[in-house]
Each structure stands twice: as structure tokens, then as C-alpha cells.
Protein backbone atom coordinates (compact mmCIF):
# COMPACT_ATOMS: atom_id res chain seq x y z
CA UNK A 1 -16.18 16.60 -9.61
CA UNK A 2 -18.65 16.63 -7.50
CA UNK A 3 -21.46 14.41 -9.56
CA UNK A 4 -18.29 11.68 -9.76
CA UNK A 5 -17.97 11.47 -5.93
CA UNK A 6 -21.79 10.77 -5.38
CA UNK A 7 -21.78 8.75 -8.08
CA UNK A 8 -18.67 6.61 -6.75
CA UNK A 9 -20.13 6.46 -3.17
CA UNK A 10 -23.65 5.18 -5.25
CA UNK A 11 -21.94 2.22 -7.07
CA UNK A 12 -19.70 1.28 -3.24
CA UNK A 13 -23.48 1.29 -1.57
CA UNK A 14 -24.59 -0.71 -4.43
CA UNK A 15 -21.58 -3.34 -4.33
CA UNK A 16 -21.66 -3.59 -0.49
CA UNK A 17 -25.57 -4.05 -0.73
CA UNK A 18 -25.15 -6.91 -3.26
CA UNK A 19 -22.30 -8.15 -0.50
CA UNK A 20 -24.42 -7.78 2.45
CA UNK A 21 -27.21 -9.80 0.67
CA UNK A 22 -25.50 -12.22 -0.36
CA UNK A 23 -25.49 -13.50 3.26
CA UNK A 24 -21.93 -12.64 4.63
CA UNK A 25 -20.81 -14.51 8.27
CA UNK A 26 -21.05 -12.26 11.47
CA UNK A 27 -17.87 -11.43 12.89
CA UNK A 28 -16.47 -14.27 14.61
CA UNK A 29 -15.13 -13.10 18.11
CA UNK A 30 -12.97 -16.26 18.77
CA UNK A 31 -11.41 -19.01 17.19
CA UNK A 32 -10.52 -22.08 19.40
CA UNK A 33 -7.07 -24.18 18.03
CA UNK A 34 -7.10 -26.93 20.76
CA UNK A 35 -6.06 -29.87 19.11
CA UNK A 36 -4.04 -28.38 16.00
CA UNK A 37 -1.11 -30.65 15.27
CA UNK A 38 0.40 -27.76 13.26
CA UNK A 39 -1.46 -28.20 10.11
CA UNK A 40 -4.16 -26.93 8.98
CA UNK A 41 -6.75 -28.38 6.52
CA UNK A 42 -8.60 -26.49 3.83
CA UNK A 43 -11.87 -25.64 4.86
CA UNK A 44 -13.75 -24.00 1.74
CA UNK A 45 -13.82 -20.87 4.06
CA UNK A 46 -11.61 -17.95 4.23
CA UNK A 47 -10.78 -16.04 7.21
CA UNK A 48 -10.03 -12.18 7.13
CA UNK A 49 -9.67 -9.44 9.48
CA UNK A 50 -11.67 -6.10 8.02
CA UNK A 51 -10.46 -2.79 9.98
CA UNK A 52 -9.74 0.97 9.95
CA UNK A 53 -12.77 3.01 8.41
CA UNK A 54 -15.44 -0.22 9.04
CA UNK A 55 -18.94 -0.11 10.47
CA UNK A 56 -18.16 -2.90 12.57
CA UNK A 57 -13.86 -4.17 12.74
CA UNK A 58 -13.46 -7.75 13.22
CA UNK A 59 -12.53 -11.39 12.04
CA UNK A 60 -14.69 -12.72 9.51
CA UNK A 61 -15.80 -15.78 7.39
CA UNK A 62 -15.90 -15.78 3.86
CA UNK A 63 -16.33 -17.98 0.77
CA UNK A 64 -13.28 -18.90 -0.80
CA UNK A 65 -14.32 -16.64 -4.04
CA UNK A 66 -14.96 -13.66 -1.50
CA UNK A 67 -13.60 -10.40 -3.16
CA UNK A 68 -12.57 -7.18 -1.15
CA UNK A 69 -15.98 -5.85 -1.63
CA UNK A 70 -17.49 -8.87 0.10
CA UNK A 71 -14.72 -8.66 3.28
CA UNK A 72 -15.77 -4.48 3.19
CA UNK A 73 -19.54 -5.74 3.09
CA UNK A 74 -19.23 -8.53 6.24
CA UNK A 75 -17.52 -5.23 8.28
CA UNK A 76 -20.97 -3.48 8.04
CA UNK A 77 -20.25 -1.27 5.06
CA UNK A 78 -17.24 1.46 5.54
CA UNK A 79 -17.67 4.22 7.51
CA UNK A 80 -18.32 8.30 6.05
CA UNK A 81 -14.20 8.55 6.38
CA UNK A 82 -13.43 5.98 4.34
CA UNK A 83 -10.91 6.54 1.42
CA UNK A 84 -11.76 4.09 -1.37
CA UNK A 85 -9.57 5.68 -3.68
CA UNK A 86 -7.12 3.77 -2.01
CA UNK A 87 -8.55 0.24 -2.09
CA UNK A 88 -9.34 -1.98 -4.55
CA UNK A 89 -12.75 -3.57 -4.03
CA UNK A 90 -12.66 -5.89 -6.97
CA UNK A 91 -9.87 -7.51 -5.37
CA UNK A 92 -9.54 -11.35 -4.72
CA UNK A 93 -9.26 -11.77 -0.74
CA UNK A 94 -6.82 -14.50 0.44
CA UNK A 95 -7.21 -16.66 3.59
CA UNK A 96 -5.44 -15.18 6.61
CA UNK A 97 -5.12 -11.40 5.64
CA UNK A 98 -5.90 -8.24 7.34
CA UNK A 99 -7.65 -5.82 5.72
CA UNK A 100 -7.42 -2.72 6.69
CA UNK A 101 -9.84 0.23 5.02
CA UNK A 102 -7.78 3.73 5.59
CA UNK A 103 -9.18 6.81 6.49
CA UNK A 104 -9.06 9.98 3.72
CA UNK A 105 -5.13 11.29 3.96
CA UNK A 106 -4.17 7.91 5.91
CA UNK A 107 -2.69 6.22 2.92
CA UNK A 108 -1.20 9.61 1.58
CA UNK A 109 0.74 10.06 4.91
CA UNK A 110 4.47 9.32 5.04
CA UNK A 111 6.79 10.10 7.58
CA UNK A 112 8.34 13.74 6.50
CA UNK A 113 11.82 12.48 6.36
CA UNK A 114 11.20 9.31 4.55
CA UNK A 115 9.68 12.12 1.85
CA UNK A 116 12.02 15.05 -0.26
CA UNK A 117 10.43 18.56 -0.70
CA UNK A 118 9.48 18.06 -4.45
CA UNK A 119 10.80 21.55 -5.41
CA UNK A 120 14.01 20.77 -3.96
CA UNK A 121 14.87 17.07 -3.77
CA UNK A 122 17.83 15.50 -2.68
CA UNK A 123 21.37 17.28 -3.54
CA UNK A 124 23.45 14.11 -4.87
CA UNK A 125 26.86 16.15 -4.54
CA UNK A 126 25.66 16.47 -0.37
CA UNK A 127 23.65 13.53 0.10
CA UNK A 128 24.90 11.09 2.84
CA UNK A 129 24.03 7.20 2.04
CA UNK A 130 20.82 7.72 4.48
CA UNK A 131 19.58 10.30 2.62
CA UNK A 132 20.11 8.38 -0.95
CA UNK A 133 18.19 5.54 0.51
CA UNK A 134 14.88 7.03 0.70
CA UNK A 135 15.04 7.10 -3.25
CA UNK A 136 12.90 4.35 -5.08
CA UNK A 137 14.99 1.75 -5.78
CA UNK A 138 18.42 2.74 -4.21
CA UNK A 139 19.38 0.50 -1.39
CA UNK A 140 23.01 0.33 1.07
CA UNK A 141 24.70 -0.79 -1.97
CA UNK A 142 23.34 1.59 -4.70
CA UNK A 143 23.36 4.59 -2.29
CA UNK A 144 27.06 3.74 -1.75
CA UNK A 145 28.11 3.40 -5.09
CA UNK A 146 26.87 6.79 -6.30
CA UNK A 147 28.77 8.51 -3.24
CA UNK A 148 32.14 5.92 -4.70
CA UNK A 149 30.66 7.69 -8.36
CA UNK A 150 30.62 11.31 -7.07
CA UNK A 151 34.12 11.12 -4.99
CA UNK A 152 35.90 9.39 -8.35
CA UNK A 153 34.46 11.85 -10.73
CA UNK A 154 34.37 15.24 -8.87
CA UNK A 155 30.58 15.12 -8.27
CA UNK A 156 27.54 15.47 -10.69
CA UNK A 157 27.42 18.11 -13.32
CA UNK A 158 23.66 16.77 -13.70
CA UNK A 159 21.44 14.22 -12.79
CA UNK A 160 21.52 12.40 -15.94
CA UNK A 161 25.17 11.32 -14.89
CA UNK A 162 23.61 8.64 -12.48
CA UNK A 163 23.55 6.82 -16.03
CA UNK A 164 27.30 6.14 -15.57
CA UNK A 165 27.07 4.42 -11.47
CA UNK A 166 27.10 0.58 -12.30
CA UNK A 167 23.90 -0.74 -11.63
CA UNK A 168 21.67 2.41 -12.79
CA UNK A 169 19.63 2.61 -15.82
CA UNK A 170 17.44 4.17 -17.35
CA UNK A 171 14.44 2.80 -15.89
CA UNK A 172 15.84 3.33 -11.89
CA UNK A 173 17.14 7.27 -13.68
CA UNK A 174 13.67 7.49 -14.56
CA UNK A 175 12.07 6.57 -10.66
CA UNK A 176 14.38 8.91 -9.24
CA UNK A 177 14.87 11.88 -11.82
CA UNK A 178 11.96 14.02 -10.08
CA UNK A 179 13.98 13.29 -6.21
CA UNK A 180 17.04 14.74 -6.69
CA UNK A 181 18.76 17.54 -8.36
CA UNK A 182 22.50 18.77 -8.66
């Protein structure tokens, strides 16, 4: 495990070398707009702004073919907290984005109530429609037809009954099957 992490933080250095030779713009720390008519013509150039876990955060230049690697590269390399698990360097930048370069457990963090124990998940003979929403794929109008479901029928004898709420197949049973239980 160990040799794959230094040899992962070996090919980033690499890639952000090749990036930072190729001759990346310096952070640009303003951009004037007098004179805009509310258009905007296409320059050849890309703009992004690089932060989080960055050497240097800020607005940068970049050739229209820049990749994520190249954005990461123009930021001065990321810093030692950097989580690139959770990025994807290879990535095609577009004009206008933010990129932002999280810190290891920043991506992984969710509020707690947005999140169900796994062991337990969510009870869908108790749930209220708040608590049904926070399952992939079940909106207002899902979330109240399973509660219409469970009042009609008596409640769930077992989660594959979520097959018979309209709108619920097996490929939304399948997102949710691990969240809740009876």
C-alpha cells in the first residue's frame, strides 16, 4: 500500500513538472471589463480559478487544451494535504470554472444528517418524507408516494416491496437497497 502511494505522488510530481514546464500563466490578480457590451469574444485562452490544497490559489490563464493537471500545475503544484484520489487530473478544464483541490477527508465529509448509519438505515414503516429524501434518487414526489404506498398497504413486510410504489424500479431499488431496512 504503501509503495502505491509514493508511487502515485511520483507520477502527480511528474505530470505537474511536465505542466509547470510547459510554461503555464502566473496568476492573474485582476481582470478589468470596462467596455464589455455583454458579450464576450473567444479568446484562445481559458480562464480558471485553482483553490483548496494549492501552492499558490488564484485565477489563471490557460490554453484552450489545458487539462486539470495543467490548472493544478499553474497553482504551484498541490500542497502535502492534497487528496488526489478525489480529482481527476486528466480532465479537460472548461473556461470559467473553479477548481477547487480538497484536502484528505474534505470530499468524504457530509453533513451527518444528510448521511444514514449504514448498519441501521432508514426505517421505511417510520420514515417522515424528510427523512426519505436523503435517499439517492427519491425526491418530494417519490418520498411521498412510498408514505401513500405504506399507509394503503399496511407498511413494508421488506424492502423489496418498494418494487410495487409507481415510479420505482429496479435500478432506483438497487441505489437505495443498502439505506433502508424494514
Amino acid at each position: 500500500m504503501g509503495a502505491a502511494v509514493v508511487l502515485a505522488l511520483v507520477v502527480l510530481s511528474a505530470a505537474v513538472g511536465v505542466g509547470i514546464m510547459r510554461g503555464q500563466a502566473a496568476p492573474v490578480e485582476s481582470v478589468s471589463v470596462a467596455g464589455v457590451e455583454g458579450t464576450v469574444e473567444p479568446s484562445g485562452e481559458l480562464y480558471v480559478h485553482v483553490l483548496g490544497a494549492v501552492a499558490q490559489p488564484g485565477l489563471y490563464i490557460l490554453d484552450p487544451d489545458a487539462r486539470l493537471v495543467d490548472a493544478v500545475a499553474a497553482a504551484g503544484g498541490t500542497t502535502e494535504v492534497a487528496d488526489l484520489a478525489a480529482i481527476n487530473l486528466a480532465r479537460v478544464v472548461e473556461d470559467g470554472e473553479q477548481i477547487v483541490v480538497p484536502a484528505v477527508g474534505a470530499a468524504q465529509a457530509a453533513p451527518p444528517s444528510a448521511v444514514a448509519p449504514a448498519e441501521e438505515g432508514i426505517d421505511l414503516n417510520a420514515a417522515d418524507q424528510a427523512a426519505l429524501e436523503t435517499l439517492p434518487g427519491i425526491g418530494p414526489a417519490l418520498a411521498g408516494r412510498i408514505i401513500a404506498w405504506r399507509d394503503e398497504n399496511g407498511g413494508f413486510r421488506s424492502v423489496d416491496d418498494l418494487l410495487a410504489v409507481p415510479g420505482i424500479g429496479e435500478k432506483l431499488l438497487a441505489g437505495v437497497r443498502d439505506g433502508v431496512r424494514v
